[in-house]
PDB file of N, CA and C in Angstrom:
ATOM      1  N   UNK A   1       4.238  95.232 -15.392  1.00  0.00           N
ATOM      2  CA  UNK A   1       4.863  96.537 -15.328  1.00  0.00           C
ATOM      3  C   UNK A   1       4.777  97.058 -13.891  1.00  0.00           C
ATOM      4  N   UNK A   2       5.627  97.522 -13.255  1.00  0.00           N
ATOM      5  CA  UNK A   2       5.732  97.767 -11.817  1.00  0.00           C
ATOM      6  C   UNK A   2       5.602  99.280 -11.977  1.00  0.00           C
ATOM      7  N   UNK A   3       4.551  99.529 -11.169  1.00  0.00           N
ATOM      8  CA  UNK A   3       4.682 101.221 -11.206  1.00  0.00           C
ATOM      9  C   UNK A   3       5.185 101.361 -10.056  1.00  0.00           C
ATOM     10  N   UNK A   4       6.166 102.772 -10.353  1.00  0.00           N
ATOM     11  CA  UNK A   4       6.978 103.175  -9.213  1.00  0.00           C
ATOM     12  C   UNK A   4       6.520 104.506  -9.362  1.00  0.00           C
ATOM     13  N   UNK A   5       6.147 105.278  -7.875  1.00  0.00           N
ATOM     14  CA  UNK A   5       6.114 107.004  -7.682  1.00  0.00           C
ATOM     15  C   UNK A   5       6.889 107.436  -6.780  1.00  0.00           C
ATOM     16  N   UNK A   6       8.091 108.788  -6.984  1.00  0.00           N
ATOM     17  CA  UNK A   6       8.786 109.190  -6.713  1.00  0.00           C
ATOM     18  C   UNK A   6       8.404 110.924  -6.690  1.00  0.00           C
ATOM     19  N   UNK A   7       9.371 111.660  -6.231  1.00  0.00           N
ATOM     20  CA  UNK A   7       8.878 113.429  -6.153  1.00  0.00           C
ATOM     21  C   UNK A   7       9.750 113.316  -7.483  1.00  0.00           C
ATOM     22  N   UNK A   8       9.075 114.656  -8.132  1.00  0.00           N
ATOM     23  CA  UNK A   8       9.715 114.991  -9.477  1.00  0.00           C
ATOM     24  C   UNK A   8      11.266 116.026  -9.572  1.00  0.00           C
ATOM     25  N   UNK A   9      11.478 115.919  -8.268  1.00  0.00           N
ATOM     26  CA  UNK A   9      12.910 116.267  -8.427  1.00  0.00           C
ATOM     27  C   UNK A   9      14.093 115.549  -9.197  1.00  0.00           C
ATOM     28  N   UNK A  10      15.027 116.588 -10.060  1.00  0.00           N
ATOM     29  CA  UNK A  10      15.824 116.002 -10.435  1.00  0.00           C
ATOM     30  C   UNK A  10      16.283 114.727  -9.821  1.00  0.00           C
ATOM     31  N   UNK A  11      17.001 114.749  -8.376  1.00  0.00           N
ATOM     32  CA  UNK A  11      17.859 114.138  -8.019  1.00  0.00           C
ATOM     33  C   UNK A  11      16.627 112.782  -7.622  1.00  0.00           C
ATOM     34  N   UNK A  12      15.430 113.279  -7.088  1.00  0.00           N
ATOM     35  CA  UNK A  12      14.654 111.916  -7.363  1.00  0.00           C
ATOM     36  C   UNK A  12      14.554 110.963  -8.283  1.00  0.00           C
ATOM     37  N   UNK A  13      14.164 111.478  -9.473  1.00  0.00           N
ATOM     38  CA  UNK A  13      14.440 110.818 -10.793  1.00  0.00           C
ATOM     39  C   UNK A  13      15.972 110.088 -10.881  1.00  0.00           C
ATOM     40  N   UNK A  14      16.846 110.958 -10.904  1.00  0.00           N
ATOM     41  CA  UNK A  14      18.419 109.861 -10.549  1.00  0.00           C
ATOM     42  C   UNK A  14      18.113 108.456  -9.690  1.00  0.00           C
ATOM     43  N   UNK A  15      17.336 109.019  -8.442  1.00  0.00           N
ATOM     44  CA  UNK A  15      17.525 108.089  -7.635  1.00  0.00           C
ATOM     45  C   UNK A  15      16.982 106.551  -7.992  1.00  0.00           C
ATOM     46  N   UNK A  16      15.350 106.942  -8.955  1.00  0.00           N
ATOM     47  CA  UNK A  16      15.069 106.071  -9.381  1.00  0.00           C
ATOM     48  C   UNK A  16      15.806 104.860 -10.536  1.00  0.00           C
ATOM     49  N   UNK A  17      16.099 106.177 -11.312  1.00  0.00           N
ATOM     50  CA  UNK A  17      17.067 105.318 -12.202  1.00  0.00           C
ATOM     51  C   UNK A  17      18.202 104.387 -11.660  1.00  0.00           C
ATOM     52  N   UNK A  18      19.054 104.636 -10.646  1.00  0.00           N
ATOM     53  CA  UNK A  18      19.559 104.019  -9.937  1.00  0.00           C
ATOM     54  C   UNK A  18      19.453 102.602  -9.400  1.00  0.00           C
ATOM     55  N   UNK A  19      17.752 103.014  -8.940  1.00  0.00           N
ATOM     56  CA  UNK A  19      17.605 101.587  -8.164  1.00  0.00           C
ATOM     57  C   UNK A  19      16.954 100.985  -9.402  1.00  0.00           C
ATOM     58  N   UNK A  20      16.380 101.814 -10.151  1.00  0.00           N
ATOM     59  CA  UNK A  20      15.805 100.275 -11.147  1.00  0.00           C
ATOM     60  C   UNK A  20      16.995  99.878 -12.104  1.00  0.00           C
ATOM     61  N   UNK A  21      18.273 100.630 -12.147  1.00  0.00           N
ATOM     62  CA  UNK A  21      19.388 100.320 -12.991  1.00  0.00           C
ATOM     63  C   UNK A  21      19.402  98.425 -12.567  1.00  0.00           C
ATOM     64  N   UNK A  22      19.493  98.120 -11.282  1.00  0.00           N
ATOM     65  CA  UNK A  22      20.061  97.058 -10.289  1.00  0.00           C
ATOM     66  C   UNK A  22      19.175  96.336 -10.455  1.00  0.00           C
ATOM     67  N   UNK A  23      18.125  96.817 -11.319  1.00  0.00           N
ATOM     68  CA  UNK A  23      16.900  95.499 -11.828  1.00  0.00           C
ATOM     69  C   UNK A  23      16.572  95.500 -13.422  1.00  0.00           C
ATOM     70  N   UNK A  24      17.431  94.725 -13.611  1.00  0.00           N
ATOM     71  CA  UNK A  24      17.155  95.102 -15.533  1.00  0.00           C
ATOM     72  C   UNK A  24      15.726  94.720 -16.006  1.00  0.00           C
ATOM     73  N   UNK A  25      15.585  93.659 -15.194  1.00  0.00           N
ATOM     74  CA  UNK A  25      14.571  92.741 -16.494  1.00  0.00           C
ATOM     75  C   UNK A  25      13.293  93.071 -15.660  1.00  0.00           C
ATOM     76  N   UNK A  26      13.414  94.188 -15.052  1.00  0.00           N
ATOM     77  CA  UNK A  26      11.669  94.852 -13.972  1.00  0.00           C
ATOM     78  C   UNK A  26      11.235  95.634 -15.051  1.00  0.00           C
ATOM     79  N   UNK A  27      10.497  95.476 -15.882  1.00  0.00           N
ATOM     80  CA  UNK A  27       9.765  96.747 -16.862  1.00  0.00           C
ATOM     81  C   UNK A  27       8.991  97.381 -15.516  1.00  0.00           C
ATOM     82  N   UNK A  28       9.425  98.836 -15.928  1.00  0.00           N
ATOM     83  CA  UNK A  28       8.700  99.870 -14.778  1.00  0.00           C
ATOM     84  C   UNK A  28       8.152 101.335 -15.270  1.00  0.00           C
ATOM     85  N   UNK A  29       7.318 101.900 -14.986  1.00  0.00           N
ATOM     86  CA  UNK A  29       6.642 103.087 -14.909  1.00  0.00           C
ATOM     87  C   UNK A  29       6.466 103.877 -14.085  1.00  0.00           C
ATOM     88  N   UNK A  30       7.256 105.247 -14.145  1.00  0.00           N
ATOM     89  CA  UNK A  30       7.179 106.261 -12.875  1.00  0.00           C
ATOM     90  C   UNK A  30       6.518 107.481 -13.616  1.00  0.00           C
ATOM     91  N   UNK A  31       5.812 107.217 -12.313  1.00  0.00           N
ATOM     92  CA  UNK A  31       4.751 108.575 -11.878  1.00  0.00           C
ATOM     93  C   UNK A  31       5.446 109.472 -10.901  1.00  0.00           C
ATOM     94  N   UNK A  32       5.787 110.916 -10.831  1.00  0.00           N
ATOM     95  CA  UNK A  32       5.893 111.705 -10.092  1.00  0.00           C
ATOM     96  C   UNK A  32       4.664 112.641  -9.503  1.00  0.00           C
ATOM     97  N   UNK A  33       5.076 112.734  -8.275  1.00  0.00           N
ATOM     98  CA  UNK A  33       3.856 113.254  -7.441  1.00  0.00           C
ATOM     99  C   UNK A  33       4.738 114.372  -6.613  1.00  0.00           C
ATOM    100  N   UNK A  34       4.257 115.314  -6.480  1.00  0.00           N
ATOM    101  CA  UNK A  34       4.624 116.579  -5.560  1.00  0.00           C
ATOM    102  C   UNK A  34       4.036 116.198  -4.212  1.00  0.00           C
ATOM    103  N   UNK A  35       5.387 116.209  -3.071  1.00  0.00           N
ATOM    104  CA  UNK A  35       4.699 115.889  -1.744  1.00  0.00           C
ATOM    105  C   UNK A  35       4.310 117.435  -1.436  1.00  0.00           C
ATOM    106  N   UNK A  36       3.637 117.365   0.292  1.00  0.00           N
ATOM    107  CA  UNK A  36       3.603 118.557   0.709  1.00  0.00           C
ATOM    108  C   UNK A  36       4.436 119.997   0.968  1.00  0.00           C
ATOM    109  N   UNK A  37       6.064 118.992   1.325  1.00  0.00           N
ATOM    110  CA  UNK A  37       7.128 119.431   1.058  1.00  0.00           C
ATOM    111  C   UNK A  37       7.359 120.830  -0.290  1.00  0.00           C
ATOM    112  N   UNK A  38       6.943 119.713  -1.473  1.00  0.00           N
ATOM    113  CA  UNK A  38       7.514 120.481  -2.345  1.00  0.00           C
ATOM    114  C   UNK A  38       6.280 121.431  -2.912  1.00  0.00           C
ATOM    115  N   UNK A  39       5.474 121.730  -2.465  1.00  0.00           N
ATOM    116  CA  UNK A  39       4.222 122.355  -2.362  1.00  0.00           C
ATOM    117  C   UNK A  39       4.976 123.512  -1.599  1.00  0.00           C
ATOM    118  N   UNK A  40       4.717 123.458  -0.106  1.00  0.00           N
ATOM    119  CA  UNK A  40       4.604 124.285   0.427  1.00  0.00           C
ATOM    120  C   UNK A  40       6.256 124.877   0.550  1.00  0.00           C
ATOM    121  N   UNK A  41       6.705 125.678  -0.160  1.00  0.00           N
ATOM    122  CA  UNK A  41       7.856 125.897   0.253  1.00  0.00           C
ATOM    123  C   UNK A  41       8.436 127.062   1.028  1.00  0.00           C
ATOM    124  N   UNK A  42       7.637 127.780   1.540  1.00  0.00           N
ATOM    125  CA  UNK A  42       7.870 128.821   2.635  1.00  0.00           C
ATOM    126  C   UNK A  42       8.136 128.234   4.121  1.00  0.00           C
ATOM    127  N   UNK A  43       7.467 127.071   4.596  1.00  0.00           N
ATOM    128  CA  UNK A  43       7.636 126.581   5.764  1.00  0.00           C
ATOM    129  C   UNK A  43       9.170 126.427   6.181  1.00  0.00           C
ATOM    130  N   UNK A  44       9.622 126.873   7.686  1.00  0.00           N
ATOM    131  CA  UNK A  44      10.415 126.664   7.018  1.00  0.00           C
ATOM    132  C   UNK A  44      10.712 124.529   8.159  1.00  0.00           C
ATOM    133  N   UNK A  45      11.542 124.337   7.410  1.00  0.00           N
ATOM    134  CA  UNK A  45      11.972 122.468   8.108  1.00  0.00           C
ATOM    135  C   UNK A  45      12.316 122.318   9.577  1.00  0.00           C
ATOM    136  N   UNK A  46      13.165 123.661   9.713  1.00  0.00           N
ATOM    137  CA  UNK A  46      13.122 123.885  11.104  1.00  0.00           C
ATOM    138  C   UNK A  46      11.923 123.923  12.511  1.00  0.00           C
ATOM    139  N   UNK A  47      10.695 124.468  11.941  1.00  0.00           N
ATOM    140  CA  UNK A  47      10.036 124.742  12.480  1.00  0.00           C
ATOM    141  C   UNK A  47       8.672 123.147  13.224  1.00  0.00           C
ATOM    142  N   UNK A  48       9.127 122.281  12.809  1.00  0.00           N
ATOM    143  CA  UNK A  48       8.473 121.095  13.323  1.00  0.00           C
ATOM    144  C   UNK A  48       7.860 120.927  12.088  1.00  0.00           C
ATOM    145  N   UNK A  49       8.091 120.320  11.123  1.00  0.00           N
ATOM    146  CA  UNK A  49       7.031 120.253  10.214  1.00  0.00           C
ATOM    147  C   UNK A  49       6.632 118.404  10.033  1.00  0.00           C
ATOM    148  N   UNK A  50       5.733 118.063   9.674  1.00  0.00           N
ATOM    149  CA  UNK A  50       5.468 116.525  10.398  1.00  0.00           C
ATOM    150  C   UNK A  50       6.151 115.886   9.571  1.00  0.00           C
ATOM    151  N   UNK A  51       6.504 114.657  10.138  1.00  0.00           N
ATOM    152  CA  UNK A  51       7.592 113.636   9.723  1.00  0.00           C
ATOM    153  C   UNK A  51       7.245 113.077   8.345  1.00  0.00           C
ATOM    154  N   UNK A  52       5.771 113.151   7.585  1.00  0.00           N
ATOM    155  CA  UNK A  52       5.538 112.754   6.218  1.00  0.00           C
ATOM    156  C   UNK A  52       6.113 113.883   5.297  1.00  0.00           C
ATOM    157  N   UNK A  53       6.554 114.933   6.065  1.00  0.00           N
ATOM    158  CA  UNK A  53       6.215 116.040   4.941  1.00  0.00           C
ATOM    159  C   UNK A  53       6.544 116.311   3.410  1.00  0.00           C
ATOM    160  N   UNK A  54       7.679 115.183   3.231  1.00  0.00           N
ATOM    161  CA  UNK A  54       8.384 114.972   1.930  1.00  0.00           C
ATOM    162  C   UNK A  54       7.989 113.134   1.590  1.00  0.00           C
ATOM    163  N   UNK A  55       7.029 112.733   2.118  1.00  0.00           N
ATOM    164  CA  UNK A  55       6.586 111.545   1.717  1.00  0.00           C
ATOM    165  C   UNK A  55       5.212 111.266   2.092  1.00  0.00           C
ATOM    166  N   UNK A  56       4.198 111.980   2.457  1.00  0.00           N
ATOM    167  CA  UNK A  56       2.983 111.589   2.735  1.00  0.00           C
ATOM    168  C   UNK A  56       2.011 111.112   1.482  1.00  0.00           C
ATOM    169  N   UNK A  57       2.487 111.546   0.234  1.00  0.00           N
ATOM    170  CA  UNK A  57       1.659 111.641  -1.137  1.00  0.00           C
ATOM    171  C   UNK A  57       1.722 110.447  -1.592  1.00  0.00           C
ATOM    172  N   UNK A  58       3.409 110.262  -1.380  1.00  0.00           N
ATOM    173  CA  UNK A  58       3.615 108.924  -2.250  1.00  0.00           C
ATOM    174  C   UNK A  58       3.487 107.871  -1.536  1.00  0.00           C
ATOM    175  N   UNK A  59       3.249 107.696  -0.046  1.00  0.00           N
ATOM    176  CA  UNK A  59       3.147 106.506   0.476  1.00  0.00           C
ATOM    177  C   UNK A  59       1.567 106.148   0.527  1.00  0.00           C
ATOM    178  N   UNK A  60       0.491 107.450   0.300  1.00  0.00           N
ATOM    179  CA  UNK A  60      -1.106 107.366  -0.024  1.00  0.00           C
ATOM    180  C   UNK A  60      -0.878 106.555  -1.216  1.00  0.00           C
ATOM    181  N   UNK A  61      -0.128 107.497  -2.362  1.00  0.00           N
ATOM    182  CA  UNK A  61      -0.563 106.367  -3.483  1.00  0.00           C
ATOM    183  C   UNK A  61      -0.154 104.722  -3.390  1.00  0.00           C
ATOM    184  N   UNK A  62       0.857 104.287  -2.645  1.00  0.00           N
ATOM    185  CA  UNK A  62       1.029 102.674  -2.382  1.00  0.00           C
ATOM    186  C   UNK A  62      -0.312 102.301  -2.059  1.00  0.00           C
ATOM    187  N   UNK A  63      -0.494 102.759  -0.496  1.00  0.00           N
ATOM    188  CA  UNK A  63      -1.822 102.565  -0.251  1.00  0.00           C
ATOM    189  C   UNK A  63      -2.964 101.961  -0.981  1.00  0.00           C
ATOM    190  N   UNK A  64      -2.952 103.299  -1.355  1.00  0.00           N
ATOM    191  CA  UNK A  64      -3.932 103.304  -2.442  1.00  0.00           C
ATOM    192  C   UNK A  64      -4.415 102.485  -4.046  1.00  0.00           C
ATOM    193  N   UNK A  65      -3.467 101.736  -3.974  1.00  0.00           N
ATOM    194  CA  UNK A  65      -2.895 100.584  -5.127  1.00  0.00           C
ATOM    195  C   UNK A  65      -2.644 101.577  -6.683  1.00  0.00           C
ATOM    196  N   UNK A  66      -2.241 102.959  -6.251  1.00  0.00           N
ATOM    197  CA  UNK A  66      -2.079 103.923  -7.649  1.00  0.00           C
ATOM    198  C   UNK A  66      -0.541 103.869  -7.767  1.00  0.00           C
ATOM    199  N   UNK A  67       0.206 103.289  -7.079  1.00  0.00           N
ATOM    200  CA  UNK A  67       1.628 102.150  -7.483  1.00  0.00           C
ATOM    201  C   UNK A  67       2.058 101.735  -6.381  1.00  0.00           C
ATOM    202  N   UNK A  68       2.868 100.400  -7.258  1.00  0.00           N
ATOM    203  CA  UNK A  68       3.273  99.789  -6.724  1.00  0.00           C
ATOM    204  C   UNK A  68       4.815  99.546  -5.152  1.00  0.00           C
ATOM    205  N   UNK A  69       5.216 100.462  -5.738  1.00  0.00           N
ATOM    206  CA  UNK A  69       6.410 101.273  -4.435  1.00  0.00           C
ATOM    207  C   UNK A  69       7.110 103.163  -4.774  1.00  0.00           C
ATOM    208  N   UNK A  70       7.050 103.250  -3.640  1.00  0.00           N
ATOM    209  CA  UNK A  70       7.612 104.562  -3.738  1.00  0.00           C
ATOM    210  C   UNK A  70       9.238 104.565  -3.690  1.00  0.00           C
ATOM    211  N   UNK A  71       9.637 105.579  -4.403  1.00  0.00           N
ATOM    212  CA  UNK A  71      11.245 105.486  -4.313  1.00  0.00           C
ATOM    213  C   UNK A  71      11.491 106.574  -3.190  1.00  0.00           C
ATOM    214  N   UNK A  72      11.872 107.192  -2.491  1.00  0.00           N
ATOM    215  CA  UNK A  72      12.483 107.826  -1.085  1.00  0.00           C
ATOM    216  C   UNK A  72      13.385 108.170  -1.504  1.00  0.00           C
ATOM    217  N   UNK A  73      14.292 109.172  -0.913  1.00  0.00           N
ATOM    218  CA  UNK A  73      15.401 109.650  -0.364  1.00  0.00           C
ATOM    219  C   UNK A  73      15.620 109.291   1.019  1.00  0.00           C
ATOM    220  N   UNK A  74      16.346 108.893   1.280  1.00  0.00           N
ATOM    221  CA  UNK A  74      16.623 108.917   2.663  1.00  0.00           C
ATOM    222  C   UNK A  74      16.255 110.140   3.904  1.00  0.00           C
ATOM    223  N   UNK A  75      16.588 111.173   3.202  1.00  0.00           N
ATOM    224  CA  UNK A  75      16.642 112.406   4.084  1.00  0.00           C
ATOM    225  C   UNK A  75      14.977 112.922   3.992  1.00  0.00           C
ATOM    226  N   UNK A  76      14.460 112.540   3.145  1.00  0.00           N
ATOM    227  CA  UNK A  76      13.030 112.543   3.087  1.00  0.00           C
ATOM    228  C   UNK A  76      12.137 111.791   4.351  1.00  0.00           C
ATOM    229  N   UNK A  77      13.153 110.996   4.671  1.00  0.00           N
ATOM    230  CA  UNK A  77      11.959 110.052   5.574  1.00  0.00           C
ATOM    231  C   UNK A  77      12.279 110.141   7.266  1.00  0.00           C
ATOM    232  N   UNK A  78      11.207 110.185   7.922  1.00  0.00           N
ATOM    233  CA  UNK A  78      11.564 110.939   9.550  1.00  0.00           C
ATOM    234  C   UNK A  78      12.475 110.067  10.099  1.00  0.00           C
ATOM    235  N   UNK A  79      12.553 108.610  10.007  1.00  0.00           N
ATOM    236  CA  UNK A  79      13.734 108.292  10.535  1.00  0.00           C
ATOM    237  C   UNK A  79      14.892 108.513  10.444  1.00  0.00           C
ATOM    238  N   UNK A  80      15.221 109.233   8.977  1.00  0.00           N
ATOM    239  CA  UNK A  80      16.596 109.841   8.691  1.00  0.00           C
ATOM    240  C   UNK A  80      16.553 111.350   9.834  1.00  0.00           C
ATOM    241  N   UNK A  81      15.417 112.350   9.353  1.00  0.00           N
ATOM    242  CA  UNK A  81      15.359 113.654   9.623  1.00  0.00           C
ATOM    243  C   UNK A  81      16.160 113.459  11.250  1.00  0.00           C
ATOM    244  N   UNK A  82      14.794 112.360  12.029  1.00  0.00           N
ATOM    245  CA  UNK A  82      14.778 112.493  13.525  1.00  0.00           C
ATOM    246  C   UNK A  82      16.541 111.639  14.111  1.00  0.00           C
ATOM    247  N   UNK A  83      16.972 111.280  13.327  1.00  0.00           N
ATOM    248  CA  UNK A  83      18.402 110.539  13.950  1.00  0.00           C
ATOM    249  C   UNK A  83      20.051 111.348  14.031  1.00  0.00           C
ATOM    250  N   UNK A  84      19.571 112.700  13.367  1.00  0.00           N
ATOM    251  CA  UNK A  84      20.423 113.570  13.170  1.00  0.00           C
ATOM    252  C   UNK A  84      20.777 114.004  14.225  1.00  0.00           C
TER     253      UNK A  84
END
């Protein structure tokens, strides 16, 4: 069983479904985790906020062997943010 953790946003959840659509025969388990992002929501994005800020949680739990891959958004991750 492949555990996958993603943010518990709607459109996260889509996203997952998505990519595990393109893998039928992967039995998988998602865990959602609230990044800092979706914690702190007064900051505002403009203001420098660090490049994990919508993925620091879920790339600890890889780490951390509490699953196996994180699902992303693109716009979540600083190489998207910083190429704009």
């Amino acid at each position: 069983m492949l555990k996958v953790i993603s943010r518990p946003s709607r459109l996260a959840k889509i996203q997952v479904r998505e990519i595990m659509d393109q893998l039928p025969s992967v039995p998988y388990r998602l865990r959602t985790v609230k990044s800092t992002g979706d914690i702190d929501k007064r900051k505002p994005l403009s203001s420098g906020v660090p490049a994990d800020f919508f993925s620091k949680e879920l790339d600890q739990a890889v780490l951390n062997g509490k699953a196996d891959v994180a699902i992303h958004s693109a716009k979540d991750l600083s190489v998207w943010r910083s190429s704009r």
